[in-house]
PDB file of N, CA and C in Angstrom:
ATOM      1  N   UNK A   1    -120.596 130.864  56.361  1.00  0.00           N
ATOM      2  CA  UNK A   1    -119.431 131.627  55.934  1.00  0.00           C
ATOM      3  C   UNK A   1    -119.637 133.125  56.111  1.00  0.00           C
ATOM      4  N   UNK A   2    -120.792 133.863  55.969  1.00  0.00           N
ATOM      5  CA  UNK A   2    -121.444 135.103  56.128  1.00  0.00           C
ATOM      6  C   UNK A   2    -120.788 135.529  57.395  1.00  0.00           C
ATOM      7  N   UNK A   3    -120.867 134.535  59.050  1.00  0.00           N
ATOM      8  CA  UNK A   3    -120.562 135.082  59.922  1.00  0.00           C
ATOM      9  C   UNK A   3    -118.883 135.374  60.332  1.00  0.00           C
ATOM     10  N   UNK A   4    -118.419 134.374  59.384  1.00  0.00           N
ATOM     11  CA  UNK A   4    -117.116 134.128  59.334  1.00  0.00           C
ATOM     12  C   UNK A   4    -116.813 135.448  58.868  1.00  0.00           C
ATOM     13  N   UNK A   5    -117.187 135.805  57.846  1.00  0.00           N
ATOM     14  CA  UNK A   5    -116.533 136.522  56.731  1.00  0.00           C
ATOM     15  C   UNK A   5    -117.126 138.365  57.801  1.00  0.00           C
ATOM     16  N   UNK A   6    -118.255 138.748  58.397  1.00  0.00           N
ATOM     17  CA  UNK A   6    -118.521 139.409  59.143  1.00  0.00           C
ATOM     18  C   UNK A   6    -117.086 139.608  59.855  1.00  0.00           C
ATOM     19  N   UNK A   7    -116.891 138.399  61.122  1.00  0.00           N
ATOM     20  CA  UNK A   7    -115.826 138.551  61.945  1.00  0.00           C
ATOM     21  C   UNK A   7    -114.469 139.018  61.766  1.00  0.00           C
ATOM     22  N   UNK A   8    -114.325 138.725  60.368  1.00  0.00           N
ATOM     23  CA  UNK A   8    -112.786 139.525  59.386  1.00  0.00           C
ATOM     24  C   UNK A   8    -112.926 140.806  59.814  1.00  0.00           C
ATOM     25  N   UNK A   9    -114.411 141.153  58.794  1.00  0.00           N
ATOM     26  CA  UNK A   9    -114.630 142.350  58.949  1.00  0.00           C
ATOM     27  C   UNK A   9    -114.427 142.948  59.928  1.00  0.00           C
ATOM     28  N   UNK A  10    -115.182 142.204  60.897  1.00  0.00           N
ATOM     29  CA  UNK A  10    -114.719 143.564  62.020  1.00  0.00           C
ATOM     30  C   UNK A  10    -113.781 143.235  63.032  1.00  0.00           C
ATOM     31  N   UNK A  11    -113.027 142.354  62.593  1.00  0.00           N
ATOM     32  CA  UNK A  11    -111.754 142.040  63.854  1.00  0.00           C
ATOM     33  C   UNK A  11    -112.442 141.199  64.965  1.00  0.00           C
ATOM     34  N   UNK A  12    -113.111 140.596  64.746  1.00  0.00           N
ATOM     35  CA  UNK A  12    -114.045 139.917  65.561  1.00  0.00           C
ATOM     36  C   UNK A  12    -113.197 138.667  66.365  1.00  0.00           C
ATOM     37  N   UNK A  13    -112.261 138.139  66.513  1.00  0.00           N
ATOM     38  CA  UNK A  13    -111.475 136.895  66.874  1.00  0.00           C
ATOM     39  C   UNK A  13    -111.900 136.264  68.123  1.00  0.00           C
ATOM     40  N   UNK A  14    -113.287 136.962  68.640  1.00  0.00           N
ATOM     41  CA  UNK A  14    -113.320 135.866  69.452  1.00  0.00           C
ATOM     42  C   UNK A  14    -115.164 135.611  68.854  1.00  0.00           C
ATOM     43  N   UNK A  15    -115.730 135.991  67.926  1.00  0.00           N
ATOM     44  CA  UNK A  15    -116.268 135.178  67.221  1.00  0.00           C
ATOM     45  C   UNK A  15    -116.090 133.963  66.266  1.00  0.00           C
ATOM     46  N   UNK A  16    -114.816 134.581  65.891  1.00  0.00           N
ATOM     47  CA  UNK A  16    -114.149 133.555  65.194  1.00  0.00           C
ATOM     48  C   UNK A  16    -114.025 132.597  65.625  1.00  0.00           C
ATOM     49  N   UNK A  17    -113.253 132.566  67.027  1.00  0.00           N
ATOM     50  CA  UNK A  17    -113.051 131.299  68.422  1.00  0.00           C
ATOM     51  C   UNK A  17    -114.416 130.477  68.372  1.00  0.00           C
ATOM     52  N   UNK A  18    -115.405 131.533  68.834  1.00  0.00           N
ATOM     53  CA  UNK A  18    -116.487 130.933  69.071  1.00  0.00           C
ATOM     54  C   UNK A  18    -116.724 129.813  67.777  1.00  0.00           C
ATOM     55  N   UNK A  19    -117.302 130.307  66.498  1.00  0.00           N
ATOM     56  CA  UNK A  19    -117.318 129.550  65.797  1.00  0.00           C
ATOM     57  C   UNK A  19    -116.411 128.450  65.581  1.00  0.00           C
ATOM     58  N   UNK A  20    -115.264 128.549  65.926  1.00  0.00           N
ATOM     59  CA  UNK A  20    -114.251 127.627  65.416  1.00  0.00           C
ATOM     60  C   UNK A  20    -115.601 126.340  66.530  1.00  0.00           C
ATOM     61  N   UNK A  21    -114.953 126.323  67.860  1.00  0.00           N
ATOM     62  CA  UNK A  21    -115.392 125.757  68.640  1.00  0.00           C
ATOM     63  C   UNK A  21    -116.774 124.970  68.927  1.00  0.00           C
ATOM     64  N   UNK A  22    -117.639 125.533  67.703  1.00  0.00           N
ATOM     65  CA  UNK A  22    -118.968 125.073  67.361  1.00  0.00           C
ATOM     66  C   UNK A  22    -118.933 124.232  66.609  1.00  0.00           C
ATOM     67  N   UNK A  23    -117.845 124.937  65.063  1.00  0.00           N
ATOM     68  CA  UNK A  23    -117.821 123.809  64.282  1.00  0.00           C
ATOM     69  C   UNK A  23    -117.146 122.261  65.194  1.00  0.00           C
ATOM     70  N   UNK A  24    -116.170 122.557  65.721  1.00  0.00           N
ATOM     71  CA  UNK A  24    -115.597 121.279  66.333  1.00  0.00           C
ATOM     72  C   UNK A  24    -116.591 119.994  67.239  1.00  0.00           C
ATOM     73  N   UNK A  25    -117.345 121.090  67.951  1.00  0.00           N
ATOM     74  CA  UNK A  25    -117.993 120.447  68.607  1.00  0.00           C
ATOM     75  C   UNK A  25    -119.411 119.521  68.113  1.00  0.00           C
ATOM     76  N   UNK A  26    -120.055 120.277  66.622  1.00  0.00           N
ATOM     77  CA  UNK A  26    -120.856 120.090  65.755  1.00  0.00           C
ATOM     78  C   UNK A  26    -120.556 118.750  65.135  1.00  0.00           C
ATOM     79  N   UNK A  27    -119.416 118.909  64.279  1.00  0.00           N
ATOM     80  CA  UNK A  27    -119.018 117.839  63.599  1.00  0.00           C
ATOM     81  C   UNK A  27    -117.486 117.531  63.548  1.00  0.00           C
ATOM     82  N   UNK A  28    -116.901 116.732  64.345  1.00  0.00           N
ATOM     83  CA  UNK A  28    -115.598 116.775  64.413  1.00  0.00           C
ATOM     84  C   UNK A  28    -114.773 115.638  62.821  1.00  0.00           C
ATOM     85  N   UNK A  29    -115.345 115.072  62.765  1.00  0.00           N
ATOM     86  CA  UNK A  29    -114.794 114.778  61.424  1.00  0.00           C
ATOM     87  C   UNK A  29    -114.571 115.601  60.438  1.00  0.00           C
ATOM     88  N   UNK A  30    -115.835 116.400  60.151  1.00  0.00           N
ATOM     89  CA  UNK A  30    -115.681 117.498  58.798  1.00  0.00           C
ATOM     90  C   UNK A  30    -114.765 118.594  59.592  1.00  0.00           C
ATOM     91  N   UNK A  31    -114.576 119.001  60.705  1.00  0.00           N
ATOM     92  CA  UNK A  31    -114.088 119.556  61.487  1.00  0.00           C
ATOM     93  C   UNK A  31    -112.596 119.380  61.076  1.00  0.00           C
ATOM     94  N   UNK A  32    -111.863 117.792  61.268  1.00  0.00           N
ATOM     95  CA  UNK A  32    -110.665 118.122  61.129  1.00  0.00           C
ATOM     96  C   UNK A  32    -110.191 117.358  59.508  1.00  0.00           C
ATOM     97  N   UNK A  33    -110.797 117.327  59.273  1.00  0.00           N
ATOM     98  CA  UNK A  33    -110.674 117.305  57.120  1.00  0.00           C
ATOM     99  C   UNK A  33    -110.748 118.663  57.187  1.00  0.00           C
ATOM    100  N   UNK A  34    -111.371 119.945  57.376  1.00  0.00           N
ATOM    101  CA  UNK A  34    -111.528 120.982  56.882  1.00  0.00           C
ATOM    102  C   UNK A  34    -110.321 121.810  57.546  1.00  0.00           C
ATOM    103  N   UNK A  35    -110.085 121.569  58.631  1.00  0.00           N
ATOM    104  CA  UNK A  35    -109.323 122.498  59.597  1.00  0.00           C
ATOM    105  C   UNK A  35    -108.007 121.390  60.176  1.00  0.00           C
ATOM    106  N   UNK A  36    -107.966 120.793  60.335  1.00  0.00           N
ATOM    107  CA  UNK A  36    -107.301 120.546  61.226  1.00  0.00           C
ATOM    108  C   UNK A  36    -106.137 119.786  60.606  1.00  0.00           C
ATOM    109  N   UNK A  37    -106.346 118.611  59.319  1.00  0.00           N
ATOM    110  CA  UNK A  37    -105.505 118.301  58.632  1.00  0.00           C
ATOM    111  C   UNK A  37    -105.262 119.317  57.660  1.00  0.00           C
ATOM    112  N   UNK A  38    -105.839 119.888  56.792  1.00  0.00           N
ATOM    113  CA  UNK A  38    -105.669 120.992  56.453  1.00  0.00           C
ATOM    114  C   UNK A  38    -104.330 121.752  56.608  1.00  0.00           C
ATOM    115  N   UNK A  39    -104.535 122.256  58.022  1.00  0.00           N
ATOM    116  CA  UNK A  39    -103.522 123.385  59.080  1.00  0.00           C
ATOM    117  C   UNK A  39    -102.420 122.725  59.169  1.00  0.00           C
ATOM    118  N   UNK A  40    -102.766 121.283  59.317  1.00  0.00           N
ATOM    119  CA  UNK A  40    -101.015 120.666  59.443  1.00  0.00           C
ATOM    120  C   UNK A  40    -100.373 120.494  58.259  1.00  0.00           C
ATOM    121  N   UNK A  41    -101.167 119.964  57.003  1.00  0.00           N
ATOM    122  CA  UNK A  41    -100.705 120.119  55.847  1.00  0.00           C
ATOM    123  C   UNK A  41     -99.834 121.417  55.282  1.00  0.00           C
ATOM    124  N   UNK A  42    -100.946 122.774  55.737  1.00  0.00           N
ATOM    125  CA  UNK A  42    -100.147 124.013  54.941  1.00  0.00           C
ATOM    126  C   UNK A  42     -99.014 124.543  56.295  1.00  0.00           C
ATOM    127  N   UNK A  43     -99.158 124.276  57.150  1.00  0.00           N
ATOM    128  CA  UNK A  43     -97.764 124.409  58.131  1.00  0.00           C
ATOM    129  C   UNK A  43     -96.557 123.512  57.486  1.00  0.00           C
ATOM    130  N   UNK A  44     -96.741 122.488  57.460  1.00  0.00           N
ATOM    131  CA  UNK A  44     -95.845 121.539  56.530  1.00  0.00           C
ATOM    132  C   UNK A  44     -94.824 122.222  55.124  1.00  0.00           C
ATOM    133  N   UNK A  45     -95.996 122.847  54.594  1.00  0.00           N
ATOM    134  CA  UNK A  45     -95.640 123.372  53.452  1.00  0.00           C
ATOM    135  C   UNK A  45     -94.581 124.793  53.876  1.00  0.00           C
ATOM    136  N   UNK A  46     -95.450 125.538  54.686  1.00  0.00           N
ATOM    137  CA  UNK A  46     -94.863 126.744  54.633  1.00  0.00           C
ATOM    138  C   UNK A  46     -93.246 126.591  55.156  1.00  0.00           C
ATOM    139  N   UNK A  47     -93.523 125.692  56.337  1.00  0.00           N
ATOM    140  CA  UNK A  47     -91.948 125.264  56.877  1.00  0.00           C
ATOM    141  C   UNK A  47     -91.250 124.876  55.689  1.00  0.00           C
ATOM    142  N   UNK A  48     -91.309 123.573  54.721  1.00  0.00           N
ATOM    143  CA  UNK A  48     -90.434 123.621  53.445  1.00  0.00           C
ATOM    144  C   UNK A  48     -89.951 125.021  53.010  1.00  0.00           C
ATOM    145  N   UNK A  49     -91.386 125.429  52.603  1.00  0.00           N
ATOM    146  CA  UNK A  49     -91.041 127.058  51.953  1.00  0.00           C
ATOM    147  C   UNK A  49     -89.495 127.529  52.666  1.00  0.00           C
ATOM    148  N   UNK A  50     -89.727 127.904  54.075  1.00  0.00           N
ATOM    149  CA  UNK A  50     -89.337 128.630  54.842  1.00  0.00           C
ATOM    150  C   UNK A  50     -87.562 128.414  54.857  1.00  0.00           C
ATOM    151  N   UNK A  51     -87.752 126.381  54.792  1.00  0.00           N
ATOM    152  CA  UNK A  51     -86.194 125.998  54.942  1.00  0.00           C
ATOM    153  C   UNK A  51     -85.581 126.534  53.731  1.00  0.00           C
ATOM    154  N   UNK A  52     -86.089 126.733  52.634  1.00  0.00           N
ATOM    155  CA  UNK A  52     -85.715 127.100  51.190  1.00  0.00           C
ATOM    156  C   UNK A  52     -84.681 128.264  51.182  1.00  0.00           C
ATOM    157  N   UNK A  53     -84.463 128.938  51.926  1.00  0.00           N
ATOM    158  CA  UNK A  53     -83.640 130.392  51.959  1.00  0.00           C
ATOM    159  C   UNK A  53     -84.532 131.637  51.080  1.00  0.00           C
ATOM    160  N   UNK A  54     -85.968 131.229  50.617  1.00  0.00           N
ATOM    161  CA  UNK A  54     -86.177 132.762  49.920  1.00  0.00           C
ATOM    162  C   UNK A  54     -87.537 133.031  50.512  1.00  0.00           C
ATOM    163  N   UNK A  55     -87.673 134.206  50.161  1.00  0.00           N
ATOM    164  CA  UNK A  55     -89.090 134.691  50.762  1.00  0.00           C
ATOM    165  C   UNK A  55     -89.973 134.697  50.142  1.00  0.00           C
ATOM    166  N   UNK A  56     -91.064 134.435  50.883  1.00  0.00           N
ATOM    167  CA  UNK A  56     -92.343 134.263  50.280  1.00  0.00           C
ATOM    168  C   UNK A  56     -93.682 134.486  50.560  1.00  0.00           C
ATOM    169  N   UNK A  57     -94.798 135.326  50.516  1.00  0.00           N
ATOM    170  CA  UNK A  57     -96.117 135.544  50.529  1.00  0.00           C
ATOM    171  C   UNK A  57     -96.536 134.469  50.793  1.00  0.00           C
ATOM    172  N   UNK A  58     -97.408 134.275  51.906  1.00  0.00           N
ATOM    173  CA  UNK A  58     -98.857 133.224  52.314  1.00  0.00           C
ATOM    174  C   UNK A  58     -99.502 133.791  52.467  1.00  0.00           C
ATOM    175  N   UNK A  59    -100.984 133.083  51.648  1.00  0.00           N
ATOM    176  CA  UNK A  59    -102.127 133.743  52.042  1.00  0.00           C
ATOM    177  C   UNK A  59    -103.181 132.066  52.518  1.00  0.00           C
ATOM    178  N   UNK A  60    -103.300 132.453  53.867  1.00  0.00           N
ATOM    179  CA  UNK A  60    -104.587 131.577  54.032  1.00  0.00           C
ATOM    180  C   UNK A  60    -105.965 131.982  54.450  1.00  0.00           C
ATOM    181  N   UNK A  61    -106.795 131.261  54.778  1.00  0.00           N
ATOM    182  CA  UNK A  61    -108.598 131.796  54.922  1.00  0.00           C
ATOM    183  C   UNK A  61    -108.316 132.331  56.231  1.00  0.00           C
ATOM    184  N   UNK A  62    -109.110 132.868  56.664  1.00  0.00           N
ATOM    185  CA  UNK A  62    -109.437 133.289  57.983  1.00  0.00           C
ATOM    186  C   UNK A  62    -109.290 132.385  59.411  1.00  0.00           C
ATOM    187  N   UNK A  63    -110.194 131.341  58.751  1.00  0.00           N
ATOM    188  CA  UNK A  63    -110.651 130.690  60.161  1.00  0.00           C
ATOM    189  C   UNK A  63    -109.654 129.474  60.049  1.00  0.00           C
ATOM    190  N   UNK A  64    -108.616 129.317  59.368  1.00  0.00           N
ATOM    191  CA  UNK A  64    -107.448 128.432  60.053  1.00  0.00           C
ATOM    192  C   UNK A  64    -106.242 129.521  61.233  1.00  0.00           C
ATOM    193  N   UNK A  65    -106.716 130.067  61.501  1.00  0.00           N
ATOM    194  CA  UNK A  65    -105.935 131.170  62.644  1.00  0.00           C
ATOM    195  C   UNK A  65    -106.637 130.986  63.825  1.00  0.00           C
ATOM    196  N   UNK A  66    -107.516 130.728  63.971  1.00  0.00           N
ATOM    197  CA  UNK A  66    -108.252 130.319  65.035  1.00  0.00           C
ATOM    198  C   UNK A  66    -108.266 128.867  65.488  1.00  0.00           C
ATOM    199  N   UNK A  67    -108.276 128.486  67.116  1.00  0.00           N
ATOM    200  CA  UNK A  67    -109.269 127.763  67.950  1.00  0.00           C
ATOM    201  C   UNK A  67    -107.568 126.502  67.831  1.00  0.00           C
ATOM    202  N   UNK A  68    -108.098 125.369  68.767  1.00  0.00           N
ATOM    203  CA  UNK A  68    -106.337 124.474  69.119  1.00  0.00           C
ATOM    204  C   UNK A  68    -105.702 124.007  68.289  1.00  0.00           C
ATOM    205  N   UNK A  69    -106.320 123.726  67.117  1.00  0.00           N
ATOM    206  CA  UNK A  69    -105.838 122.999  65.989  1.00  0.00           C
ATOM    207  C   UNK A  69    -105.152 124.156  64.537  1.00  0.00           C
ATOM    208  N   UNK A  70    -104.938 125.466  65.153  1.00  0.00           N
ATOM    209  CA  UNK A  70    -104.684 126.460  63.832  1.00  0.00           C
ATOM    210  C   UNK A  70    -103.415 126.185  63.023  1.00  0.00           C
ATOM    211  N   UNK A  71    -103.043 127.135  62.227  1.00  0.00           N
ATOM    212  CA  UNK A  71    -102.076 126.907  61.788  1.00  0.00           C
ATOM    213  C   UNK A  71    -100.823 127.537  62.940  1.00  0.00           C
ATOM    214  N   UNK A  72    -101.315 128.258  63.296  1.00  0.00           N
ATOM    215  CA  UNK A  72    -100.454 129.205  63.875  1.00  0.00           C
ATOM    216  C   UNK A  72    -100.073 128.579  64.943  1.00  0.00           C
ATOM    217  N   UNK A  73    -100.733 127.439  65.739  1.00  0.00           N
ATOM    218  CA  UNK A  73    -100.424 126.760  66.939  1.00  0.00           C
ATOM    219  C   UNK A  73     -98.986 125.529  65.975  1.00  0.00           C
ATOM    220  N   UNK A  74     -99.972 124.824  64.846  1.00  0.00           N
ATOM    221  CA  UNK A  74     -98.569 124.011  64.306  1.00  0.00           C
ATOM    222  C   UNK A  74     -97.444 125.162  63.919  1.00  0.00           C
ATOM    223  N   UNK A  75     -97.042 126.043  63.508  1.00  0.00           N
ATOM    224  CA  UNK A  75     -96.135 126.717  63.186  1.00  0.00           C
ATOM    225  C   UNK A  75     -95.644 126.687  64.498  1.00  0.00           C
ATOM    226  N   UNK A  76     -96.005 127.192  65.784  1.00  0.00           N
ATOM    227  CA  UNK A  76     -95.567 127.141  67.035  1.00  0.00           C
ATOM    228  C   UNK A  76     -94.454 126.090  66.867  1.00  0.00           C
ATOM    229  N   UNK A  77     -95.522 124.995  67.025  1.00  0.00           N
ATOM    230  CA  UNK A  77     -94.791 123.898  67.504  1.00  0.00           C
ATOM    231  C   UNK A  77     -93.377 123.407  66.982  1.00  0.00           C
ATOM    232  N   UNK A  78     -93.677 123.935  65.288  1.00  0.00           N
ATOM    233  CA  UNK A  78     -92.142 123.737  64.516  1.00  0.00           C
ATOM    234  C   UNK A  78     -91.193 124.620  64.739  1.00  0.00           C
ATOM    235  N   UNK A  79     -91.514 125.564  65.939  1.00  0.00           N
ATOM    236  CA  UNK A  79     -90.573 126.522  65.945  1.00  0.00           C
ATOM    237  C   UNK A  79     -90.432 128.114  66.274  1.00  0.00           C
ATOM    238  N   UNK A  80     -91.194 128.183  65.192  1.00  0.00           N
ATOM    239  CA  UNK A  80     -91.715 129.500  64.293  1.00  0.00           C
ATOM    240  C   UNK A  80     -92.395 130.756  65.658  1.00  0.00           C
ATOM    241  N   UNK A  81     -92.085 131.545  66.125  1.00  0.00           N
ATOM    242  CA  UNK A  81     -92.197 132.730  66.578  1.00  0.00           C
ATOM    243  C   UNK A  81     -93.759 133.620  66.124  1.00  0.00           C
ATOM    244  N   UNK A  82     -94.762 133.429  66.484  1.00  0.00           N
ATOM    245  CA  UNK A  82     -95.806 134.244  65.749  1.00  0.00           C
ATOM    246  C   UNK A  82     -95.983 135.480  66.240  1.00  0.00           C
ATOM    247  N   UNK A  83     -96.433 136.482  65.697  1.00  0.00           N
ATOM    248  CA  UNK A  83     -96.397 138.142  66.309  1.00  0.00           C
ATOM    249  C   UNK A  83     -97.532 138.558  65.774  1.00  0.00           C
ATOM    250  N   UNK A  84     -98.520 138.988  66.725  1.00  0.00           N
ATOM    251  CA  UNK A  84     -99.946 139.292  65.934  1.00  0.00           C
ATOM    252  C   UNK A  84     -99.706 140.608  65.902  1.00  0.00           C
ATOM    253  N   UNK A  85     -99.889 141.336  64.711  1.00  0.00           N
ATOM    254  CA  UNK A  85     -99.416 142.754  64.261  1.00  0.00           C
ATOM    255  C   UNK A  85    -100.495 143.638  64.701  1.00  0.00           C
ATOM    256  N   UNK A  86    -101.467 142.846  64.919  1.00  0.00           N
ATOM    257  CA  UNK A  86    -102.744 143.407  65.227  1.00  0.00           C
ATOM    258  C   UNK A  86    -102.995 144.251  67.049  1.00  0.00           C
ATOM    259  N   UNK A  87    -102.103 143.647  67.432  1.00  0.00           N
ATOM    260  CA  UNK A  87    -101.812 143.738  69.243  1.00  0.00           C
ATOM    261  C   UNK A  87    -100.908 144.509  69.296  1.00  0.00           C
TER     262      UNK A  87
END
């Protein structure tokens, strides 16, 4: 988590990648219990949120933004427009 939490720090996203891609390749079971159902679960959610008509704050960890399985790829898919503020 140290390196994870490093890569925040410094805007690191393609350490992040990297790691994502280690964990996957390491252990893909704990891999997608941790990440991957996970990401589809809180995409799920946020879309409810979203159909709701009001606004609302999300906060998720870091490393579900990263690597094929993110959240940000399921949000894609439901639709959803992503804009990295950061670019």
């Amino acid at each position: 988590l140290q390196n994870l939490s490093d890569a925040f720090y410094n805007g690191d996203e393609k350490l992040a990648e990297d790691m994502d891609k280690e964990s996957y390749n390491s252990d893909k079971a704990s891999y997608n219990k941790l990440l991957t159902n996970r990401n589809a679960h809180m995409a799920n959610e946020i879309d409810e949120l979203a159909k709701g008509g009001k606004e609302y704050a999300v906060a998720v960890g870091y490393g579900h933004f990263f690597g094929k399985d993110s959240i940000l790829k399921d949000l894609e898919e439901k639709g959803y427009k992503i804009t990295d503020l950061n670019k």
